[in-house]
PDB file of N, CA and C in Angstrom:
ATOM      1  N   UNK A   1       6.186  83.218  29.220  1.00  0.00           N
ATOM      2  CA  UNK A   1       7.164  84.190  28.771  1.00  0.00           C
ATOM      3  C   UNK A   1       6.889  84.531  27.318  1.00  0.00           C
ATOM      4  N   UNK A   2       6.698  85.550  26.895  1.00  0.00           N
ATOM      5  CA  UNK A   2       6.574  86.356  25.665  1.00  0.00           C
ATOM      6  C   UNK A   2       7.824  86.974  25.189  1.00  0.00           C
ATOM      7  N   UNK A   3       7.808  86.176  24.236  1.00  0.00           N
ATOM      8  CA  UNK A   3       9.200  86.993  23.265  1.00  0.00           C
ATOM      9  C   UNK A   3       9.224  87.107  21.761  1.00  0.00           C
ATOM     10  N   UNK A   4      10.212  87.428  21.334  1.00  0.00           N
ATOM     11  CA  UNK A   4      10.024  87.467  19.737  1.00  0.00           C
ATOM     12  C   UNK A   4      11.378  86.421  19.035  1.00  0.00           C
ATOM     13  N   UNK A   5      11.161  86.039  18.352  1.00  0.00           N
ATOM     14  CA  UNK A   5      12.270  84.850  17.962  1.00  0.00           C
ATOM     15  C   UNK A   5      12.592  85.504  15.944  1.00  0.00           C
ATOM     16  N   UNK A   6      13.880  85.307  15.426  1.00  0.00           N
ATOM     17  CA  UNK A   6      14.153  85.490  14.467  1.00  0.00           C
ATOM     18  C   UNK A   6      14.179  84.432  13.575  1.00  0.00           C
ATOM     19  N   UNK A   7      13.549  84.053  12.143  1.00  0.00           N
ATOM     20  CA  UNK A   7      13.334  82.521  11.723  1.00  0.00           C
ATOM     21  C   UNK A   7      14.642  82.476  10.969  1.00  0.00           C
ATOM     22  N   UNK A   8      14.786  81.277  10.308  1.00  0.00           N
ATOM     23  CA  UNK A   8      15.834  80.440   9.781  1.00  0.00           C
ATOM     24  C   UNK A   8      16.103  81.038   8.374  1.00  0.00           C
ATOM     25  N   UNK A   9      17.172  80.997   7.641  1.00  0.00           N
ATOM     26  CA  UNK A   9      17.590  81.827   6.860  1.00  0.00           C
ATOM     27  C   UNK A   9      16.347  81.187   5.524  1.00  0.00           C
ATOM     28  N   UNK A  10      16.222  81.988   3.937  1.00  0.00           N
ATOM     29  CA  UNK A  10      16.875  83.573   4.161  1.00  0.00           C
ATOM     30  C   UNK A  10      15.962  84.152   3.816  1.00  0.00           C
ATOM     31  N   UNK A  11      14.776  83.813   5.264  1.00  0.00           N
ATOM     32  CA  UNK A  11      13.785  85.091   5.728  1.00  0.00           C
ATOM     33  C   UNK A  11      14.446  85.590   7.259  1.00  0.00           C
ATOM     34  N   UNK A  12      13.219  87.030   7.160  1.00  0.00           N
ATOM     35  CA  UNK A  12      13.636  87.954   8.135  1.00  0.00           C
ATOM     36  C   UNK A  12      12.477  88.387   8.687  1.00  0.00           C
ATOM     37  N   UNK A  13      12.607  88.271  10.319  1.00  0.00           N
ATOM     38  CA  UNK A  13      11.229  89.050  10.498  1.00  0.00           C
ATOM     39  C   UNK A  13      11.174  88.805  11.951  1.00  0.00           C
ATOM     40  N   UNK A  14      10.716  89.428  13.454  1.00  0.00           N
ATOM     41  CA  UNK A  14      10.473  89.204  14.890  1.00  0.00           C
ATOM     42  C   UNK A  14       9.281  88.444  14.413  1.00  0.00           C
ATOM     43  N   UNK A  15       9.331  86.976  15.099  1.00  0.00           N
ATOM     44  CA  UNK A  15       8.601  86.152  15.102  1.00  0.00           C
ATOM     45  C   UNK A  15       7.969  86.483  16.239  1.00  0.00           C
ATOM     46  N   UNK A  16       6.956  86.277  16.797  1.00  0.00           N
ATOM     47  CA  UNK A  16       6.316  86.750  18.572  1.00  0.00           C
ATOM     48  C   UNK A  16       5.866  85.071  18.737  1.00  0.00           C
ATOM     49  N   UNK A  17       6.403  84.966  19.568  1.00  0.00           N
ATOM     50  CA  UNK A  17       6.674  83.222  20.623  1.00  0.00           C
ATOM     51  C   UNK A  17       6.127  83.447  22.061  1.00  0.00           C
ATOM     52  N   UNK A  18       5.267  82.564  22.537  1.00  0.00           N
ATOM     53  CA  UNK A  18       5.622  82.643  23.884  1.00  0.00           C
ATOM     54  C   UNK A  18       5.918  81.114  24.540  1.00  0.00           C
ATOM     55  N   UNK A  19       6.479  81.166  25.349  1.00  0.00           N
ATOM     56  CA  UNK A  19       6.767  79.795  26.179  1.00  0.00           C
ATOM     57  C   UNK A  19       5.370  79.461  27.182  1.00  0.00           C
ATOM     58  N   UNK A  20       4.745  78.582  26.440  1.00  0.00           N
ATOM     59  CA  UNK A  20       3.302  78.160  27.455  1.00  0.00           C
ATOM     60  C   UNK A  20       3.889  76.859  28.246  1.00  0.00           C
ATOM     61  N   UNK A  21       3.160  76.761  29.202  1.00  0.00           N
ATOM     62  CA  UNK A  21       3.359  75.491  30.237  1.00  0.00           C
ATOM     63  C   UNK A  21       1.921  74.784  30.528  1.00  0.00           C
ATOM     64  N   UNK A  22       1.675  73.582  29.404  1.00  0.00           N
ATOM     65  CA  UNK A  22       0.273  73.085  29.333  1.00  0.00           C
ATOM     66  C   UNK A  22       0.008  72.321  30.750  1.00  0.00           C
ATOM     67  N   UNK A  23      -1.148  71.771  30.474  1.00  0.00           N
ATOM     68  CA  UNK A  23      -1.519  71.584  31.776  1.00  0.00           C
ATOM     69  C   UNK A  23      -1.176  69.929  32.342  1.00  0.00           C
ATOM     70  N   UNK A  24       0.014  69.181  31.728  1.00  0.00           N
ATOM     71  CA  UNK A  24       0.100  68.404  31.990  1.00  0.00           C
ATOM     72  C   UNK A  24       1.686  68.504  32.246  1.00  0.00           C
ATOM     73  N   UNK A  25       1.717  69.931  32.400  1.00  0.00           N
ATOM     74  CA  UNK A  25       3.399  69.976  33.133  1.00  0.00           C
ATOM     75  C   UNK A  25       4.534  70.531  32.221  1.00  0.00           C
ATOM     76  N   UNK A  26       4.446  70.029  30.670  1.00  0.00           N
ATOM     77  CA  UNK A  26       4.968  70.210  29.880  1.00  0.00           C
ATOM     78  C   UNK A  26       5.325  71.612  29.418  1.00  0.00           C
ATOM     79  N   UNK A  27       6.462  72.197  29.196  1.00  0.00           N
ATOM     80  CA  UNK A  27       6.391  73.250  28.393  1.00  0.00           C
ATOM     81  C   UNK A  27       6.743  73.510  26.565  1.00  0.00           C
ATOM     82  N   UNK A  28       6.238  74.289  25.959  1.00  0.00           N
ATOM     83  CA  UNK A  28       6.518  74.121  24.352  1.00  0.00           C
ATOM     84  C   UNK A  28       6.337  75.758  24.369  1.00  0.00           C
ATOM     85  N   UNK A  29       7.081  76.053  23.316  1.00  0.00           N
ATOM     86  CA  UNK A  29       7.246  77.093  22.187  1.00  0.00           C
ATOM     87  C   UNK A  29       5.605  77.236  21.810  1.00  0.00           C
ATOM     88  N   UNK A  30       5.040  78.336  21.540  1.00  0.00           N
ATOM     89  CA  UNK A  30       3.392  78.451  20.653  1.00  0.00           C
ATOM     90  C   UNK A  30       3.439  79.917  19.750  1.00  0.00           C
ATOM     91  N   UNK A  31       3.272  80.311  18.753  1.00  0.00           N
ATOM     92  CA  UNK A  31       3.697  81.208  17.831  1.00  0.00           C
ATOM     93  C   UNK A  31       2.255  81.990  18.110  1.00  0.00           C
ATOM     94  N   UNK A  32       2.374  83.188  18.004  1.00  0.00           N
ATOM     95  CA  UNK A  32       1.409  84.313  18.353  1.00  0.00           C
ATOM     96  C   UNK A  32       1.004  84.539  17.206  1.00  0.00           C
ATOM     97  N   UNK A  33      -0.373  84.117  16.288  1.00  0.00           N
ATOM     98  CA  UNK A  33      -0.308  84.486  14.756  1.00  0.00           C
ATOM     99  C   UNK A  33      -1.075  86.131  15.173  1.00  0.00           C
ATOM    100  N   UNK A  34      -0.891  86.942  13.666  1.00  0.00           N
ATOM    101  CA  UNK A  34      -1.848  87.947  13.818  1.00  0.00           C
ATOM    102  C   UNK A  34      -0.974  89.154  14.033  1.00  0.00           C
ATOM    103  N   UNK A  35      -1.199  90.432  13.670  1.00  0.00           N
ATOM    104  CA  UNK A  35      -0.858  91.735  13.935  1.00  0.00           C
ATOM    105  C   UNK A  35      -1.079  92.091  15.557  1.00  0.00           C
ATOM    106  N   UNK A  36       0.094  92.564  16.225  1.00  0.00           N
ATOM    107  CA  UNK A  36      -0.383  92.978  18.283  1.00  0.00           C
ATOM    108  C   UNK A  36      -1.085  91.865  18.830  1.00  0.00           C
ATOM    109  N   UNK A  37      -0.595  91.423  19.606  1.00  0.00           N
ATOM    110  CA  UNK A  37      -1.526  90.631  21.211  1.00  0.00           C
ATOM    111  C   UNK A  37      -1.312  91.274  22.059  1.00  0.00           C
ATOM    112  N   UNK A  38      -2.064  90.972  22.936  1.00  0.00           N
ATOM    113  CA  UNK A  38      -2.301  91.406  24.356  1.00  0.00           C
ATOM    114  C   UNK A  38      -1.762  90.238  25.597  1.00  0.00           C
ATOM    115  N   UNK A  39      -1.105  89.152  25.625  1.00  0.00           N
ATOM    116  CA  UNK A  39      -0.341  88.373  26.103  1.00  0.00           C
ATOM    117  C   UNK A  39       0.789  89.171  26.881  1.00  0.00           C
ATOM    118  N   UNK A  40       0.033  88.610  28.115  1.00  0.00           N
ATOM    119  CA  UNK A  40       1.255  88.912  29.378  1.00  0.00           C
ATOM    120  C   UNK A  40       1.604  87.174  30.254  1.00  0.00           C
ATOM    121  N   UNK A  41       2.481  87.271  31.013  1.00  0.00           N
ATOM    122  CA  UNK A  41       3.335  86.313  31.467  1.00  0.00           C
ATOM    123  C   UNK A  41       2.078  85.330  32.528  1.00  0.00           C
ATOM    124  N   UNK A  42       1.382  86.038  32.598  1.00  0.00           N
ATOM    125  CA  UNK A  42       0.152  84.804  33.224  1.00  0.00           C
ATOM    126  C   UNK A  42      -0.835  84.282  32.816  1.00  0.00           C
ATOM    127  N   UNK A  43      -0.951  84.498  31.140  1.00  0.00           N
ATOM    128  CA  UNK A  43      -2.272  84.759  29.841  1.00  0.00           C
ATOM    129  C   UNK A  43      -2.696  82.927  30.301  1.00  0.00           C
ATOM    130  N   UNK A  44      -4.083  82.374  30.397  1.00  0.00           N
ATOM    131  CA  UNK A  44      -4.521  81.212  30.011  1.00  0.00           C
ATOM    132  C   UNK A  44      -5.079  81.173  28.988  1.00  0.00           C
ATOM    133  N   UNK A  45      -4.465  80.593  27.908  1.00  0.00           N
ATOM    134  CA  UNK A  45      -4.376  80.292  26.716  1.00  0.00           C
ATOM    135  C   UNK A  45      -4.905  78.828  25.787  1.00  0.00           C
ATOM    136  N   UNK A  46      -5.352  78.976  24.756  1.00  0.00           N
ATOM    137  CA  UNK A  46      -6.001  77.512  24.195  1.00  0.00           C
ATOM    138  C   UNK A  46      -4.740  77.263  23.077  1.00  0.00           C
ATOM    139  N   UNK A  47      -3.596  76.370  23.087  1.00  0.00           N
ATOM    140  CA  UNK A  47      -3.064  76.156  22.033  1.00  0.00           C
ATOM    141  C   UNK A  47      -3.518  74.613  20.933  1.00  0.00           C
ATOM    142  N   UNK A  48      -3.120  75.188  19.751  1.00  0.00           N
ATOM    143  CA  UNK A  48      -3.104  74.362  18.965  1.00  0.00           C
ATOM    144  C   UNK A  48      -2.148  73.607  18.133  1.00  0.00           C
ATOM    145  N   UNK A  49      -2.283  72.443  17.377  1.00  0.00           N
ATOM    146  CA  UNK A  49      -1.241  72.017  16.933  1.00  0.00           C
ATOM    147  C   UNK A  49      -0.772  73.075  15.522  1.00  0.00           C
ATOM    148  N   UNK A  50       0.402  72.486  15.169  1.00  0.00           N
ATOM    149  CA  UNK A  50       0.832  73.066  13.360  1.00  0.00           C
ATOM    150  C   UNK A  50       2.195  74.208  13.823  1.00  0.00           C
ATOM    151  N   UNK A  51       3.321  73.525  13.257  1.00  0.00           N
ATOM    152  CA  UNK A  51       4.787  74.334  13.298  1.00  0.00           C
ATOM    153  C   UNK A  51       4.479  75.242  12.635  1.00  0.00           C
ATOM    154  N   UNK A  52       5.621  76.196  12.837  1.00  0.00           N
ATOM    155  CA  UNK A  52       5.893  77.214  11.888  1.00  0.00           C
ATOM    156  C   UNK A  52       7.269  76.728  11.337  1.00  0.00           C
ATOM    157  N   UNK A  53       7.261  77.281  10.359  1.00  0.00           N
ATOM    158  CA  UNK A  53       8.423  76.106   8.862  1.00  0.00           C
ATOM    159  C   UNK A  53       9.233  76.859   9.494  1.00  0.00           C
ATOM    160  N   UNK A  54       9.599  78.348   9.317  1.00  0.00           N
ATOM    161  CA  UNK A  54      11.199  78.987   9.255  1.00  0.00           C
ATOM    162  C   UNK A  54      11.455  79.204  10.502  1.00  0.00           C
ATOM    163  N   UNK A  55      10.598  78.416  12.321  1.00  0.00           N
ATOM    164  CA  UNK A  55      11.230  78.978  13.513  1.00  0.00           C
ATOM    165  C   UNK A  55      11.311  77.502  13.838  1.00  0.00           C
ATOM    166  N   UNK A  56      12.466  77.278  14.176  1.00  0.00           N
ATOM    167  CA  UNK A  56      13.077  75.980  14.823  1.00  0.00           C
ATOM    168  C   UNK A  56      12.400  75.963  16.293  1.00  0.00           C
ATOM    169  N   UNK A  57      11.712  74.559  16.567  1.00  0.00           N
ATOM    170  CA  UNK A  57      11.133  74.257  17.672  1.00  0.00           C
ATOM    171  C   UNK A  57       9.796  74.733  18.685  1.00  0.00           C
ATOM    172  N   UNK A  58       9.329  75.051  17.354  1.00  0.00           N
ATOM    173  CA  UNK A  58       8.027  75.797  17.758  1.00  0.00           C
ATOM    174  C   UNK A  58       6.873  75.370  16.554  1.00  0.00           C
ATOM    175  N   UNK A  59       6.353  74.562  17.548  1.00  0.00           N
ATOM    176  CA  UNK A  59       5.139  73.509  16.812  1.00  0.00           C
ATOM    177  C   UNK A  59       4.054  73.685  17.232  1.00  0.00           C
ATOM    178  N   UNK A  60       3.411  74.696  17.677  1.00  0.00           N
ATOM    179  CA  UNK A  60       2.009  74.700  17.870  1.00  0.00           C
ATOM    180  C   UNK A  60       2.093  76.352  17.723  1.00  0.00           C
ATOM    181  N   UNK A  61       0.398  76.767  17.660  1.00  0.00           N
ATOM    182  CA  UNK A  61       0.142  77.859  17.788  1.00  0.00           C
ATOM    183  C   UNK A  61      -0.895  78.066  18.840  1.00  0.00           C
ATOM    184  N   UNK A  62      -1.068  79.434  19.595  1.00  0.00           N
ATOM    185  CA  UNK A  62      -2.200  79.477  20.015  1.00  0.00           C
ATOM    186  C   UNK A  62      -3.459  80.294  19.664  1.00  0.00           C
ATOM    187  N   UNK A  63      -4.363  80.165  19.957  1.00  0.00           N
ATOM    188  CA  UNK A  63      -5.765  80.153  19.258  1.00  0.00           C
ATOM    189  C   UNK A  63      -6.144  81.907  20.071  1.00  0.00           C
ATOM    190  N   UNK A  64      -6.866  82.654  18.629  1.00  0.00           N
ATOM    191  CA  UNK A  64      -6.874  83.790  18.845  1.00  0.00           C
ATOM    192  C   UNK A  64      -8.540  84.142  19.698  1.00  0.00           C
ATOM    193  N   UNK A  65      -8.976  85.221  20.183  1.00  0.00           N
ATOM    194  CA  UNK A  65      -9.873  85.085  20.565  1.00  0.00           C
ATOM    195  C   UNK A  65     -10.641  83.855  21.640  1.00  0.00           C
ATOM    196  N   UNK A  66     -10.251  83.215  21.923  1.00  0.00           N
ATOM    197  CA  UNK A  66     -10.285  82.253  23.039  1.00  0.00           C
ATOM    198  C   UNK A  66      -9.365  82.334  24.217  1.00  0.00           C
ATOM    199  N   UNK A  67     -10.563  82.731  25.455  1.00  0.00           N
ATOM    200  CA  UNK A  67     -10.145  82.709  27.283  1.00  0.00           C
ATOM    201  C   UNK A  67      -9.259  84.045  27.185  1.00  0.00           C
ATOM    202  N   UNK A  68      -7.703  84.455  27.519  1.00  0.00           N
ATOM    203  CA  UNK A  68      -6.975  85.510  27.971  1.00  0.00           C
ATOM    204  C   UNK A  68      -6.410  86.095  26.213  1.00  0.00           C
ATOM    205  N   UNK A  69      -5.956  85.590  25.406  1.00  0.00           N
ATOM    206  CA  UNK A  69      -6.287  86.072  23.884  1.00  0.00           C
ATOM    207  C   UNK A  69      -7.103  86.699  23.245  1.00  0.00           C
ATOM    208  N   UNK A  70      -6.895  87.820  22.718  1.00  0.00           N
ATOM    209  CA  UNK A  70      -8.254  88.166  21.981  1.00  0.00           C
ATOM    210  C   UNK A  70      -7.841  88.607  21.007  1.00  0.00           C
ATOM    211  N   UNK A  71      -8.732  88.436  20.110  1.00  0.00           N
ATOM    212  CA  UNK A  71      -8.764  88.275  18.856  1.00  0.00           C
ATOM    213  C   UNK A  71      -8.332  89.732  18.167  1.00  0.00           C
ATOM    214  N   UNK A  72      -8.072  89.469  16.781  1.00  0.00           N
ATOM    215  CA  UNK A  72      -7.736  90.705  16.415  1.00  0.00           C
ATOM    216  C   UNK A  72      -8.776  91.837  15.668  1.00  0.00           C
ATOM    217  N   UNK A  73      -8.960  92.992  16.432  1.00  0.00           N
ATOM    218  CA  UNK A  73     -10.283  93.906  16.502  1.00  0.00           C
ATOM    219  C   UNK A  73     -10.311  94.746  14.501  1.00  0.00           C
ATOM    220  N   UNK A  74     -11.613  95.060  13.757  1.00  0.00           N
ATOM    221  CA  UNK A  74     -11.084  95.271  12.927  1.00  0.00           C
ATOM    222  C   UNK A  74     -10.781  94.544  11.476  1.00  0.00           C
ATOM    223  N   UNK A  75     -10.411  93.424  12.006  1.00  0.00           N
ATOM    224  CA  UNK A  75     -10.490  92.262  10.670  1.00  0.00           C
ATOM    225  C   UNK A  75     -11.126  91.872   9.755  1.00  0.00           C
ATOM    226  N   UNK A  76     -11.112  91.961   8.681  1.00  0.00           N
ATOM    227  CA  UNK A  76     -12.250  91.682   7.352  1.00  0.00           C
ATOM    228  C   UNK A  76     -12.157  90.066   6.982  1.00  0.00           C
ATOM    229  N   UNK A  77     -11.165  89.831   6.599  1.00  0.00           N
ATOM    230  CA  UNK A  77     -11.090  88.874   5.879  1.00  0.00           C
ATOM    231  C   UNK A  77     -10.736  87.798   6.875  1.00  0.00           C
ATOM    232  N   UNK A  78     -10.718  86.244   6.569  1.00  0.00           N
ATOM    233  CA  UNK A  78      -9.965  84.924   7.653  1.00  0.00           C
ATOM    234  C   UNK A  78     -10.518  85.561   8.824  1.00  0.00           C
ATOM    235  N   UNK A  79     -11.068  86.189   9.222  1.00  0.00           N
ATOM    236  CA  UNK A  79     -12.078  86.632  10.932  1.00  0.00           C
ATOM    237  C   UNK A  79     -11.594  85.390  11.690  1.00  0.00           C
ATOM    238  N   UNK A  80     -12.233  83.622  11.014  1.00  0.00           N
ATOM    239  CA  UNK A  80     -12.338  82.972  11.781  1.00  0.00           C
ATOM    240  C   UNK A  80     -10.771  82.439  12.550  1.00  0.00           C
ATOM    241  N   UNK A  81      -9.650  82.523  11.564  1.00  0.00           N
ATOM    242  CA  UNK A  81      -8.265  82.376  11.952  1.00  0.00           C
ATOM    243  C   UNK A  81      -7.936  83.147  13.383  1.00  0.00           C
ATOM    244  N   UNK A  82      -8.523  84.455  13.211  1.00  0.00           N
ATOM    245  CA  UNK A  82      -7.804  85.466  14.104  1.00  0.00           C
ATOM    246  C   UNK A  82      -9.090  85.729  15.321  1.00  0.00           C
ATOM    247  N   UNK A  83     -10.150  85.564  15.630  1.00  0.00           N
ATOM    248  CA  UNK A  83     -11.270  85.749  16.464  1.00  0.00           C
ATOM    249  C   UNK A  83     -11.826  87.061  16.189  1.00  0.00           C
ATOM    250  N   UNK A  84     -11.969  87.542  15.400  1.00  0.00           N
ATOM    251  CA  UNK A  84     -12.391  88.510  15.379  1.00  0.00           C
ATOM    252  C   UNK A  84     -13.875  88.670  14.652  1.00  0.00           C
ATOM    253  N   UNK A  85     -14.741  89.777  15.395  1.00  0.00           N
ATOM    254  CA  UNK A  85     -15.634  89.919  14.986  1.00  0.00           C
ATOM    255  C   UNK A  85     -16.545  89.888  13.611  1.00  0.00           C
ATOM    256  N   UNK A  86     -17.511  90.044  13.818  1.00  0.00           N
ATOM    257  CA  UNK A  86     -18.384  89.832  12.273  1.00  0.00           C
ATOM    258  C   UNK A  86     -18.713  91.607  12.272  1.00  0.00           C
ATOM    259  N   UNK A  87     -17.958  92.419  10.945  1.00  0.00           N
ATOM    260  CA  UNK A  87     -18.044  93.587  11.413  1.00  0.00           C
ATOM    261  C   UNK A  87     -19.447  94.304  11.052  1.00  0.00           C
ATOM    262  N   UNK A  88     -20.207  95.085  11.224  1.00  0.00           N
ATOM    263  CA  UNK A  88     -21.465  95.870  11.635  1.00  0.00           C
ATOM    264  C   UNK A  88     -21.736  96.277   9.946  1.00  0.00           C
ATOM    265  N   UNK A  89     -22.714  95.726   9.156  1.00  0.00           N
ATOM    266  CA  UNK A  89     -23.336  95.658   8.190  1.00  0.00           C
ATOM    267  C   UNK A  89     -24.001  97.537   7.933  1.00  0.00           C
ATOM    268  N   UNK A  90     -23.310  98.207   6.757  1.00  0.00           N
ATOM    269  CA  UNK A  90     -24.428  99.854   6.481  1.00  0.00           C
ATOM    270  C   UNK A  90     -25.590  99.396   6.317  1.00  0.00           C
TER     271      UNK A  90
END
């Protein structure tokens, strides 16, 4: 399930969350880093550990550019954070 969550005071902002169900049954909160995903309700996903401070109960993230994720197209800088390409040299 993909949703957007609002963080803890006194910031402001649609957090994008989805509810993953790892493969040992468990389900957890995983924070969507990055500008747009492409995450729909059946995405297989690589998550990782590390909370986000201002959203209560959401301790991992998942990993951009890896399996049904993809990375964010475009990106200059932190590439390796977000999966995104090495962009095309003049």
């Amino acid at each position: 399930r993909v949703s957007t969550r609002t963080p803890k005071k006194p910031n402001s902002a649609l957090r994008k969350i989805a509810k993953v169900r790892l493969s040992n049954r468990h389900d957890i909160f995983a924070h969507i880093p990055g500008e747009g995903h492409n995450s729909q309700e059946h995405s297989i996903v690589l998550v990782r550990g590390g909370r986000v401070k201002d959203s209560p109960g959401v301790k991992s993230h998942r990993i951009r550019g890896v399996k049904d994720l993809l990375g964010i197209p475009d990106r200059r800088k932190g590439r390796s954070k977000y999966g995104a390409e090495r962009p095309k040299s003049k």
